[in-house]
PDB file of N, CA and C in Angstrom:
ATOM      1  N   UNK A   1     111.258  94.805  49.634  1.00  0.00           N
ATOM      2  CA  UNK A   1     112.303  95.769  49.382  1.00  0.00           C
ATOM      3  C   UNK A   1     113.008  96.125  50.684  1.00  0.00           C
ATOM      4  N   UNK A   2     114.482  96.256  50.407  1.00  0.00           N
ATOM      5  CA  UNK A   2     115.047  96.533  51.727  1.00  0.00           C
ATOM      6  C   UNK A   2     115.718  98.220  51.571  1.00  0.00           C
ATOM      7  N   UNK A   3     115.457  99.303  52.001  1.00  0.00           N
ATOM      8  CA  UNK A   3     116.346 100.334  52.948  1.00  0.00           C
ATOM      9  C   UNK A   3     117.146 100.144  53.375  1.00  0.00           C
ATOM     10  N   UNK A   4     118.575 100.901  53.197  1.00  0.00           N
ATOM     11  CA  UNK A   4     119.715 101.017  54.437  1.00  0.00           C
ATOM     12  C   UNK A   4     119.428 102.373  54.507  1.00  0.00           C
ATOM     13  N   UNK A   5     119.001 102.799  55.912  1.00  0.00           N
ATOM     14  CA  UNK A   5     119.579 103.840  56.171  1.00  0.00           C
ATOM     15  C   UNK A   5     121.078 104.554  56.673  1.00  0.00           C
ATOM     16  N   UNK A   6     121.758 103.415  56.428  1.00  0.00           N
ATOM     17  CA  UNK A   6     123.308 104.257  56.573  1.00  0.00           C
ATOM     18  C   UNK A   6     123.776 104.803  58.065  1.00  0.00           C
ATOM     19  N   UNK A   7     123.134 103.707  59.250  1.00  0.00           N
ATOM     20  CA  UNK A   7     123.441 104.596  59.912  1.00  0.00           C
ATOM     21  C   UNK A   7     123.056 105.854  60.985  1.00  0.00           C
ATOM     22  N   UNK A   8     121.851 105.916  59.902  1.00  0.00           N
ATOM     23  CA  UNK A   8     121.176 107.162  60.642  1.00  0.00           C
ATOM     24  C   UNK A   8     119.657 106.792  60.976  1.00  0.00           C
ATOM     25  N   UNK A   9     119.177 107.408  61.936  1.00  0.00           N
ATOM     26  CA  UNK A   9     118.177 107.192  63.077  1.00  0.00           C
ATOM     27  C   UNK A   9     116.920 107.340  61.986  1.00  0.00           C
ATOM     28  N   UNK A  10     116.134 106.336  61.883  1.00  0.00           N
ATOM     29  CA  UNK A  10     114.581 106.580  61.029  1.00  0.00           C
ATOM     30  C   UNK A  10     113.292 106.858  62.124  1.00  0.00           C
ATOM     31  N   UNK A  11     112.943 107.933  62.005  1.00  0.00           N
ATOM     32  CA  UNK A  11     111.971 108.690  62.343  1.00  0.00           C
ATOM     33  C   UNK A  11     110.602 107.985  61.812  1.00  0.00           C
ATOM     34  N   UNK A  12     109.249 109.028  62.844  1.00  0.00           N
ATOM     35  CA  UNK A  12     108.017 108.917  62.712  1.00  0.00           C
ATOM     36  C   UNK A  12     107.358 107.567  62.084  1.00  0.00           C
ATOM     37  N   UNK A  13     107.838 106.642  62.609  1.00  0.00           N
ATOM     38  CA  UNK A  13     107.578 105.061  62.376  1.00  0.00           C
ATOM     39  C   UNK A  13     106.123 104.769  62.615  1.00  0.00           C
ATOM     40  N   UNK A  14     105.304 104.194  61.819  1.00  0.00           N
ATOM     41  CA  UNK A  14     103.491 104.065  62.325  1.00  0.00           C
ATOM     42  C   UNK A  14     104.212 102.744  63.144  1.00  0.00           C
ATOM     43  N   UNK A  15     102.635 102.267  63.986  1.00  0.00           N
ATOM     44  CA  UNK A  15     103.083 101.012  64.742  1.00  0.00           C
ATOM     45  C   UNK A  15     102.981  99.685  63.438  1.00  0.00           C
ATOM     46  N   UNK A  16     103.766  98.572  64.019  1.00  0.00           N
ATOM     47  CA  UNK A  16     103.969  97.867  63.537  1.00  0.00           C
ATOM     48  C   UNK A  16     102.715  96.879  63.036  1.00  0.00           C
ATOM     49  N   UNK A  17     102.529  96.305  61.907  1.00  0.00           N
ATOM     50  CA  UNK A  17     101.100  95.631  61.351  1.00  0.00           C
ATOM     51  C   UNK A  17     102.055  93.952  61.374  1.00  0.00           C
ATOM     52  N   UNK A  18     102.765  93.789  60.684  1.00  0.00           N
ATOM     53  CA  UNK A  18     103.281  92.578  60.033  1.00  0.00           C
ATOM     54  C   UNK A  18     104.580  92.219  60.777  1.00  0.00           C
ATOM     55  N   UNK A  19     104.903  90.699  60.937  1.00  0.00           N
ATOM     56  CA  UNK A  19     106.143  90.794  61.891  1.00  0.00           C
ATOM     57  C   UNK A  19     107.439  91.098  61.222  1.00  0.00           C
ATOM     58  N   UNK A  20     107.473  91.377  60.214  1.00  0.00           N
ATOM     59  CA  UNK A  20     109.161  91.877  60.619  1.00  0.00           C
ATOM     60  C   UNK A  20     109.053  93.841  60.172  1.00  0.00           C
ATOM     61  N   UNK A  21     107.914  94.095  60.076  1.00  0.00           N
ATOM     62  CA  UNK A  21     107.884  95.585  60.650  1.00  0.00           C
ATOM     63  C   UNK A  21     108.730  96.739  61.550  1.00  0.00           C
ATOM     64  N   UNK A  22     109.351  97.767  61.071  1.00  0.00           N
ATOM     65  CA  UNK A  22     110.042  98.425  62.607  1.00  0.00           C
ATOM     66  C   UNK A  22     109.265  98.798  63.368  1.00  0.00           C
ATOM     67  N   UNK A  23     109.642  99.071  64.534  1.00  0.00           N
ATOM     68  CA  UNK A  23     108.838  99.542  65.701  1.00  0.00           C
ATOM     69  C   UNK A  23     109.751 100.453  66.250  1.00  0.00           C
ATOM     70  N   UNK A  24     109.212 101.436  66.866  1.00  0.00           N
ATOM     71  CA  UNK A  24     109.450 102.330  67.895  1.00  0.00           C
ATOM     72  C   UNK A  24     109.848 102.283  69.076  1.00  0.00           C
ATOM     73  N   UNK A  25     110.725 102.848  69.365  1.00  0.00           N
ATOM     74  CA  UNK A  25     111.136 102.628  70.799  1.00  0.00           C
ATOM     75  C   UNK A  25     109.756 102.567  72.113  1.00  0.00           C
ATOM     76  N   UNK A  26     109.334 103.761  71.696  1.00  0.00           N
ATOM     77  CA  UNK A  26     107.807 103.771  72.573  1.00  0.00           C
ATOM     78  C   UNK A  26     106.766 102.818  72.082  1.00  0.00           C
ATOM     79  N   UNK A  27     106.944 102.179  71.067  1.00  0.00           N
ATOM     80  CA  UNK A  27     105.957 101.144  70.921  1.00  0.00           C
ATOM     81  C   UNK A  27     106.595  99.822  71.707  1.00  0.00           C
ATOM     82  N   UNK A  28     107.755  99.618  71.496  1.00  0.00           N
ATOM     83  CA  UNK A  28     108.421  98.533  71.905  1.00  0.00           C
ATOM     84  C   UNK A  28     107.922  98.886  73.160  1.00  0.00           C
ATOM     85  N   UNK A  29     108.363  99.452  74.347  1.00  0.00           N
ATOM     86  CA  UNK A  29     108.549  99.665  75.566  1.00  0.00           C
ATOM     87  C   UNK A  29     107.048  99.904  76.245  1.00  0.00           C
ATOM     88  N   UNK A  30     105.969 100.423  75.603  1.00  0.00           N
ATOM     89  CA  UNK A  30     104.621 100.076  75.900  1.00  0.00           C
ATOM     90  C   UNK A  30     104.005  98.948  75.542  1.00  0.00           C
ATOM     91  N   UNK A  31     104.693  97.557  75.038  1.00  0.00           N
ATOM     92  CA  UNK A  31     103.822  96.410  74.776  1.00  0.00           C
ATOM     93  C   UNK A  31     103.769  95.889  75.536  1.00  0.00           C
ATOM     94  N   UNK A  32     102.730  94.766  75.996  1.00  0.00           N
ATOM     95  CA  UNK A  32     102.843  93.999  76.835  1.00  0.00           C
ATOM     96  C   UNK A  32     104.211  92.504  76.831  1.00  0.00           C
ATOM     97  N   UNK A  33     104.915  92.489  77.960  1.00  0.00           N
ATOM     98  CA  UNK A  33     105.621  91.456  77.534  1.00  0.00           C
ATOM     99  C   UNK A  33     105.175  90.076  77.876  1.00  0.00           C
ATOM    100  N   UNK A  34     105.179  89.069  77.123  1.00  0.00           N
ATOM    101  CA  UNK A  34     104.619  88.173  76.572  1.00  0.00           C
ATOM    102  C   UNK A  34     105.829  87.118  76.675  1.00  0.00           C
ATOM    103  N   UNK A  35     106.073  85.928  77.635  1.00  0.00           N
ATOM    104  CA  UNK A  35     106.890  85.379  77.813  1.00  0.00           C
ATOM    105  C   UNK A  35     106.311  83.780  77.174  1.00  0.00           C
ATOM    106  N   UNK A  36     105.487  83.312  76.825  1.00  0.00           N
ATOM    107  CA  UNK A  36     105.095  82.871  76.163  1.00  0.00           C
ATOM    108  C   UNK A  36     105.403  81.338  77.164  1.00  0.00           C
ATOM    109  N   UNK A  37     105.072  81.466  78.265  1.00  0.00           N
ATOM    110  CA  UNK A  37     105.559  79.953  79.624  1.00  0.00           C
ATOM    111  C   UNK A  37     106.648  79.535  79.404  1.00  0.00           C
ATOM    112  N   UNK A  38     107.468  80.757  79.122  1.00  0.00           N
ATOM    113  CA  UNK A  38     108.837  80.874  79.622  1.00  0.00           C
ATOM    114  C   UNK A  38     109.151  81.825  80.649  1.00  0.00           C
ATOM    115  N   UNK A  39     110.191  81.091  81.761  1.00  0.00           N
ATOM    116  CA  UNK A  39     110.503  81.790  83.068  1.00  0.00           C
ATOM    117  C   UNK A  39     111.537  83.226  82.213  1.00  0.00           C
ATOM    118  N   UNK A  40     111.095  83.684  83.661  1.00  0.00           N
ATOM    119  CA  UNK A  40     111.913  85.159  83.242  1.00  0.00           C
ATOM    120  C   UNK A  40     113.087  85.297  84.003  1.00  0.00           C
ATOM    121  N   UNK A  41     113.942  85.491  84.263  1.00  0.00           N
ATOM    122  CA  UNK A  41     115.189  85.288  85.265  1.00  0.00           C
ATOM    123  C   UNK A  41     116.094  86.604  85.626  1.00  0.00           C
ATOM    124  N   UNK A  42     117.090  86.385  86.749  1.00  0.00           N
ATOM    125  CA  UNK A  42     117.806  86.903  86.369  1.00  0.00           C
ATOM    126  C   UNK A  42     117.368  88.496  87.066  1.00  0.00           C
ATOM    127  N   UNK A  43     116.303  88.686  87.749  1.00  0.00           N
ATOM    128  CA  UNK A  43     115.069  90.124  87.916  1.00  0.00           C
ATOM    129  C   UNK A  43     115.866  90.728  88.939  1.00  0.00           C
ATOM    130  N   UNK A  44     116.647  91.792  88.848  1.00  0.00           N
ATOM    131  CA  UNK A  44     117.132  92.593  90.269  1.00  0.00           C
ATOM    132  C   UNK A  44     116.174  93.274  90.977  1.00  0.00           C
ATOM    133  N   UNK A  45     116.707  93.369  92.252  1.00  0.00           N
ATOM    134  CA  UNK A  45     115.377  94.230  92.719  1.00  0.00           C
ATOM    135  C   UNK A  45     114.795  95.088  92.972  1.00  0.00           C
ATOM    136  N   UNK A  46     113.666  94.968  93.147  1.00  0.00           N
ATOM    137  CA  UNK A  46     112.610  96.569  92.587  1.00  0.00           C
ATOM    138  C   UNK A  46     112.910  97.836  93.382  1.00  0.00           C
ATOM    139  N   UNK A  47     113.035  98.625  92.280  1.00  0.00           N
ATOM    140  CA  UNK A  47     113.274 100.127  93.142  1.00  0.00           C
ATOM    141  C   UNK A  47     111.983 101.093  93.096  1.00  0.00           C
ATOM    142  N   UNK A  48     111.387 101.036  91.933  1.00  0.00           N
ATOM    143  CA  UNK A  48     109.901 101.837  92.108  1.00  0.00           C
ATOM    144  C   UNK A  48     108.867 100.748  91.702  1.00  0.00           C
ATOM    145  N   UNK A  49     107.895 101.297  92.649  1.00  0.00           N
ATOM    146  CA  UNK A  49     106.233 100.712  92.786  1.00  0.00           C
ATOM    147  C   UNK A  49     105.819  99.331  91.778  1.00  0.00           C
ATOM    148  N   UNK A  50     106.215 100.117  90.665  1.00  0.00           N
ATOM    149  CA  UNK A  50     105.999  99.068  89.567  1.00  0.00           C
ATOM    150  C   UNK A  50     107.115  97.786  89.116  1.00  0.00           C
ATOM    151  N   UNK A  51     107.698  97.492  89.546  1.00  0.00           N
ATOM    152  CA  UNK A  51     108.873  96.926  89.367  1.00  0.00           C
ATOM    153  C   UNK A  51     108.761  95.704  90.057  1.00  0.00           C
ATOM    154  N   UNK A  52     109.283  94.776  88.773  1.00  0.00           N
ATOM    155  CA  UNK A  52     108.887  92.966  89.615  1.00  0.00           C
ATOM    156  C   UNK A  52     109.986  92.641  90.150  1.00  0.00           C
ATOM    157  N   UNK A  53     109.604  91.691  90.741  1.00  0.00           N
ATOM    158  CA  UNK A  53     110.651  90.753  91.951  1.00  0.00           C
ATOM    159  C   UNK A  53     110.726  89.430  92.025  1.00  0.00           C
ATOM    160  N   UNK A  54     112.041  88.823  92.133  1.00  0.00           N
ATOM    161  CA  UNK A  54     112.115  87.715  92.456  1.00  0.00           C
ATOM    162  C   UNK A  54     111.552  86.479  93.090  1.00  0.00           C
ATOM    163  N   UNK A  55     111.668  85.374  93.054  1.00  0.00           N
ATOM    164  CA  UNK A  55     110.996  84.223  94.384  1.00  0.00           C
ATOM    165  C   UNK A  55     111.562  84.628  95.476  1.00  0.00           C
ATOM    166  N   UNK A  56     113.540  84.556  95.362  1.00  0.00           N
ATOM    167  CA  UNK A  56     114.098  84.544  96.884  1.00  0.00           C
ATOM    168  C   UNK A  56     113.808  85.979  96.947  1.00  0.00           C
ATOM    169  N   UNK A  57     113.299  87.376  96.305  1.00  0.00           N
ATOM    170  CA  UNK A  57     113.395  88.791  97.182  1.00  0.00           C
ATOM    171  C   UNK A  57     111.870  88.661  98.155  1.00  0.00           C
ATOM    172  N   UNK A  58     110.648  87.651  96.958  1.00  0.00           N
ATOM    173  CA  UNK A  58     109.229  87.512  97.997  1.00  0.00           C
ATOM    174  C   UNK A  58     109.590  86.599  99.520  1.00  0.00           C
ATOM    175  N   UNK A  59     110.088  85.041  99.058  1.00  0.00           N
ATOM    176  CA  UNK A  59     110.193  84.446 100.083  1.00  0.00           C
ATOM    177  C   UNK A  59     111.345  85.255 101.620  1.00  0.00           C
ATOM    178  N   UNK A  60     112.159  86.243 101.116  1.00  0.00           N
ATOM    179  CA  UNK A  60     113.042  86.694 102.037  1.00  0.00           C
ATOM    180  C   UNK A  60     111.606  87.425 102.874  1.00  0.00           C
ATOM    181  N   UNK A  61     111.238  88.336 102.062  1.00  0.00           N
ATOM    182  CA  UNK A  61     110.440  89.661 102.558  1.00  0.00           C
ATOM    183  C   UNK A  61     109.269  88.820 103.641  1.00  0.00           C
ATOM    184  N   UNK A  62     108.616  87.499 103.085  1.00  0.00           N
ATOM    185  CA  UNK A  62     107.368  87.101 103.683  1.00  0.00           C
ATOM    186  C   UNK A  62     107.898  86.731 104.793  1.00  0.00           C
ATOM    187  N   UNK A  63     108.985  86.004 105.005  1.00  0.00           N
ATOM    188  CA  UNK A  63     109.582  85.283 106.342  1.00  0.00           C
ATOM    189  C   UNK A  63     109.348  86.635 106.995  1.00  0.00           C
ATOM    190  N   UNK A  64     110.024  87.719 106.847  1.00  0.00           N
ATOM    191  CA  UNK A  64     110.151  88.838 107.365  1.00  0.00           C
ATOM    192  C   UNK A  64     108.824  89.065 107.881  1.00  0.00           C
ATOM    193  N   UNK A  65     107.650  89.118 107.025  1.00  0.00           N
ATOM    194  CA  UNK A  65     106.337  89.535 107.501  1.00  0.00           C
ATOM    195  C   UNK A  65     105.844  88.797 108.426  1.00  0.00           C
ATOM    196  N   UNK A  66     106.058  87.320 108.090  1.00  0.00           N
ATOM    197  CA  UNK A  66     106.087  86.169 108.849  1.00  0.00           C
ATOM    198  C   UNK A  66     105.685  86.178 110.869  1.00  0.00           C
ATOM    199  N   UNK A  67     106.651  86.994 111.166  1.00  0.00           N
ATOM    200  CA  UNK A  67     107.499  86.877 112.334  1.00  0.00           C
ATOM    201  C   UNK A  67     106.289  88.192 113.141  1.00  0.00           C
ATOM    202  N   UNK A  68     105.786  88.767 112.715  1.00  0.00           N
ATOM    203  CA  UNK A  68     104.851  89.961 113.886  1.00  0.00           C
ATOM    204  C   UNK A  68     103.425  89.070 113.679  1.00  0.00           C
ATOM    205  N   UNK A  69     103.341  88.149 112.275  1.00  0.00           N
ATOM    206  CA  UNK A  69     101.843  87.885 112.113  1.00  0.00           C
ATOM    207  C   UNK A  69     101.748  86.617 113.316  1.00  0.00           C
ATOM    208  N   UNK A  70     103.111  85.918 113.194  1.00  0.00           N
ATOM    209  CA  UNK A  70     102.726  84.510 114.238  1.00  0.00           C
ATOM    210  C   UNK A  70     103.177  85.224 115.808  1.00  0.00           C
ATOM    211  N   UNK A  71     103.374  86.271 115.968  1.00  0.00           N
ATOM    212  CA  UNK A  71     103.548  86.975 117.447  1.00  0.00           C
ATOM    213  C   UNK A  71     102.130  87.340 117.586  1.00  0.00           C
ATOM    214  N   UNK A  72     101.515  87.886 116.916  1.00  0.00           N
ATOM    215  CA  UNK A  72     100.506  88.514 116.871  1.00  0.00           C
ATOM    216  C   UNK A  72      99.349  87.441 116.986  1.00  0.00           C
ATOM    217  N   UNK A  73      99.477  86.138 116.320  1.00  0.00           N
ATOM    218  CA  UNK A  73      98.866  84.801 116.567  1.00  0.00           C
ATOM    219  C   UNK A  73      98.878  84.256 117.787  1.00  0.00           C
ATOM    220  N   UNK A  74     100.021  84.218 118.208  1.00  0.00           N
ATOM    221  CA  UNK A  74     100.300  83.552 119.786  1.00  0.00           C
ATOM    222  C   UNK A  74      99.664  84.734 120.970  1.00  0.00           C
ATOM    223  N   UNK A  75      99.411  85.786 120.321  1.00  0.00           N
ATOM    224  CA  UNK A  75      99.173  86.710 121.572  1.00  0.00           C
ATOM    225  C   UNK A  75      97.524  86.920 121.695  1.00  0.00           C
ATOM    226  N   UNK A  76      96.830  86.303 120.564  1.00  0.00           N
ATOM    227  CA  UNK A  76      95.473  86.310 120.494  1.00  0.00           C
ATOM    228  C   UNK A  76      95.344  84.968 121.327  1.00  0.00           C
ATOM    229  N   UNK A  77      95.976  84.152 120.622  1.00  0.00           N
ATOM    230  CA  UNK A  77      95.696  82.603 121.275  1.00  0.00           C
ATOM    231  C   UNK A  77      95.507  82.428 122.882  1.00  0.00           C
ATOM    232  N   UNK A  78      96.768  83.510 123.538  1.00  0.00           N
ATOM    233  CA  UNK A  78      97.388  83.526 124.910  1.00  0.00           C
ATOM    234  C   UNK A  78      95.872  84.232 125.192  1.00  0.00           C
ATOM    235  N   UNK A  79      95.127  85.197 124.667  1.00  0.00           N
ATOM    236  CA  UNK A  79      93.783  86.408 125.127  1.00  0.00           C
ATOM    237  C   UNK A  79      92.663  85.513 125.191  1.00  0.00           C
ATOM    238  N   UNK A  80      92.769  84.745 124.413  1.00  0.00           N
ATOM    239  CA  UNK A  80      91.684  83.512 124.175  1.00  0.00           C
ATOM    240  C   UNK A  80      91.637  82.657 125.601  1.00  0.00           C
ATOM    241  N   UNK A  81      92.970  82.262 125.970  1.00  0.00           N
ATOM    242  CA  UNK A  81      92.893  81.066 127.079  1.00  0.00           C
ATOM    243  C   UNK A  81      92.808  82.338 128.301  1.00  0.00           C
ATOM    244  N   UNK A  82      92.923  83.374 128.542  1.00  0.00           N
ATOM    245  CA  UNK A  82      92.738  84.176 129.694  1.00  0.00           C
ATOM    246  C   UNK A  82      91.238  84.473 129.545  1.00  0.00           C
ATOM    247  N   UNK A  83      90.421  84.490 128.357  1.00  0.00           N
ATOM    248  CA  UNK A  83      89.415  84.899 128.320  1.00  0.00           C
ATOM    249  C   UNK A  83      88.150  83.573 128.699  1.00  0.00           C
ATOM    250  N   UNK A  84      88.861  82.687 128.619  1.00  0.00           N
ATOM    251  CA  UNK A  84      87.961  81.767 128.646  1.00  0.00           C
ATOM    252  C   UNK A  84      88.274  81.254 130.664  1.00  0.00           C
ATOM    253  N   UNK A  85      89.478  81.348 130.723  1.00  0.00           N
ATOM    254  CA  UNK A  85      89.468  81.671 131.943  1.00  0.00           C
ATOM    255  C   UNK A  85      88.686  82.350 133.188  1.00  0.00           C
ATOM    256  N   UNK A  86      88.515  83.507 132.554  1.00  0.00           N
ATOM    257  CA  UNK A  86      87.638  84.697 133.333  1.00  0.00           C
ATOM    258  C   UNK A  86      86.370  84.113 132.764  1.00  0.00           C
ATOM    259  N   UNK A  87      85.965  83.506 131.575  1.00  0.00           N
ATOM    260  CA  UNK A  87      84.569  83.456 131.696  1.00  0.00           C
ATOM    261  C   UNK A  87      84.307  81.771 132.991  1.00  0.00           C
ATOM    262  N   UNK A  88      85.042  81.185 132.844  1.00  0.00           N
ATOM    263  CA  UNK A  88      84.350  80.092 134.279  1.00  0.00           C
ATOM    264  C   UNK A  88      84.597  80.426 135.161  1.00  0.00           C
ATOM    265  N   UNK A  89      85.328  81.372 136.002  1.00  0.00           N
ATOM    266  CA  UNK A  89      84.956  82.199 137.209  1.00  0.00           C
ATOM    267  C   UNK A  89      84.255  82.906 136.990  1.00  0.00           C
ATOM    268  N   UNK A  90      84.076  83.700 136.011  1.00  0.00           N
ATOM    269  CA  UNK A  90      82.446  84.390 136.027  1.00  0.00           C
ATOM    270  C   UNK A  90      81.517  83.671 136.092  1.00  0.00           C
ATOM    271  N   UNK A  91      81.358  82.220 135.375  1.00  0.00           N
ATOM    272  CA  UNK A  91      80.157  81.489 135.521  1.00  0.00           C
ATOM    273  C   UNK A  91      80.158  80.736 137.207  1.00  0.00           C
ATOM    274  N   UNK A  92      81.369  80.161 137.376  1.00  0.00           N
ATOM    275  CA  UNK A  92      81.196  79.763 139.072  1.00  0.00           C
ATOM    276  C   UNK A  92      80.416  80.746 140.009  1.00  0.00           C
ATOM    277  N   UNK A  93      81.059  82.183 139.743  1.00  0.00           N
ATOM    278  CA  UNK A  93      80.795  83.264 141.150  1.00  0.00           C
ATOM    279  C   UNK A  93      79.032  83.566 140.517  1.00  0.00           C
ATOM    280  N   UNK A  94      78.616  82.992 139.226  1.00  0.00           N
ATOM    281  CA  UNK A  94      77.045  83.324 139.083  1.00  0.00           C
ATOM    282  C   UNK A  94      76.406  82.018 139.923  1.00  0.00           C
ATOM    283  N   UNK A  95      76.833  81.189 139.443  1.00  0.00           N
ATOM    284  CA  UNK A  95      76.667  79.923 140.191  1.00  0.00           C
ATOM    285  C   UNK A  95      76.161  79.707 141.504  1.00  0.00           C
ATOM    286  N   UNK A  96      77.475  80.425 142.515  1.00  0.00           N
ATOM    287  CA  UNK A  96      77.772  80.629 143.583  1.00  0.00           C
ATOM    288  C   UNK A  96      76.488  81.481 144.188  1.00  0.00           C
ATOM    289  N   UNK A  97      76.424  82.509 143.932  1.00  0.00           N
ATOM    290  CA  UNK A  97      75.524  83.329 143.751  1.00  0.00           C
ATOM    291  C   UNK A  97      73.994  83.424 143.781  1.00  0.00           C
ATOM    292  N   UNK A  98      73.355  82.251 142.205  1.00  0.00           N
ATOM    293  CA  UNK A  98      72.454  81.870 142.560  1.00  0.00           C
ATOM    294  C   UNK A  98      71.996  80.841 143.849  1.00  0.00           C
ATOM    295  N   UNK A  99      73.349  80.022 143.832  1.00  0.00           N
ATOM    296  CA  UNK A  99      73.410  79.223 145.252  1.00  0.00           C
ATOM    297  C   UNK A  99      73.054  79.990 146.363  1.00  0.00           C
ATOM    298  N   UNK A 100      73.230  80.557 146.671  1.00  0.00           N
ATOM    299  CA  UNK A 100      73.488  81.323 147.726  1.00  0.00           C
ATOM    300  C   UNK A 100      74.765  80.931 149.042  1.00  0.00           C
ATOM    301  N   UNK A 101      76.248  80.633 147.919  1.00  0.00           N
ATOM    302  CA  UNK A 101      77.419  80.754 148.688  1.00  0.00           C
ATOM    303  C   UNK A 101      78.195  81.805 149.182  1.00  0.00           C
TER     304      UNK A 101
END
């Protein structure tokens, strides 16, 4: 059996059992969405917490992150070769030492 409501807004809707059932705005908008391995497109970008994002808004942002993590790489690397530095003059002057130079 089909209803027209004419127009006018139908109220206190239970959730939906069967598919061509109405649904609720708040039911609609609390379901999970279900893309079924179909791409989603088209995603502007996120303004609050919860809000998804693009490939090019991740790949922009990571380059971005990118750039302090490989500074931050090269500057351990650079602590590494000074450190290994100071340790064979430390081992020579023990050397030396036990020698008695």
């Amino acid at each position: 059996d089909t209803i027209n409501v004419k127009s006018k807004r139908l109220s206190n809707v239970e959730d939906p059992i069967e598919r061509h059932d109405a649904v609720t705005l708040q039911h609609y908008l609390s379901t999970r969405l279900d893309l079924n391995g179909n791409r989603l497109m088209n995603v502007a970008d996120p303004v609050d917490d919860g809000d998804a994002i693009n490939r090019g808004y991740f790949m922009y942002y990571m380059q971005i992150a990118k750039v302090p993590v490989d500074g931050l790489r090269n500057y351990v690397e650079a602590l590494e070769e000074e450190l290994k530095a100071v340790k064979a003059t430390l081992h020579k002057l023990i050397e030396d030492a036990a020698s008695g130079k």
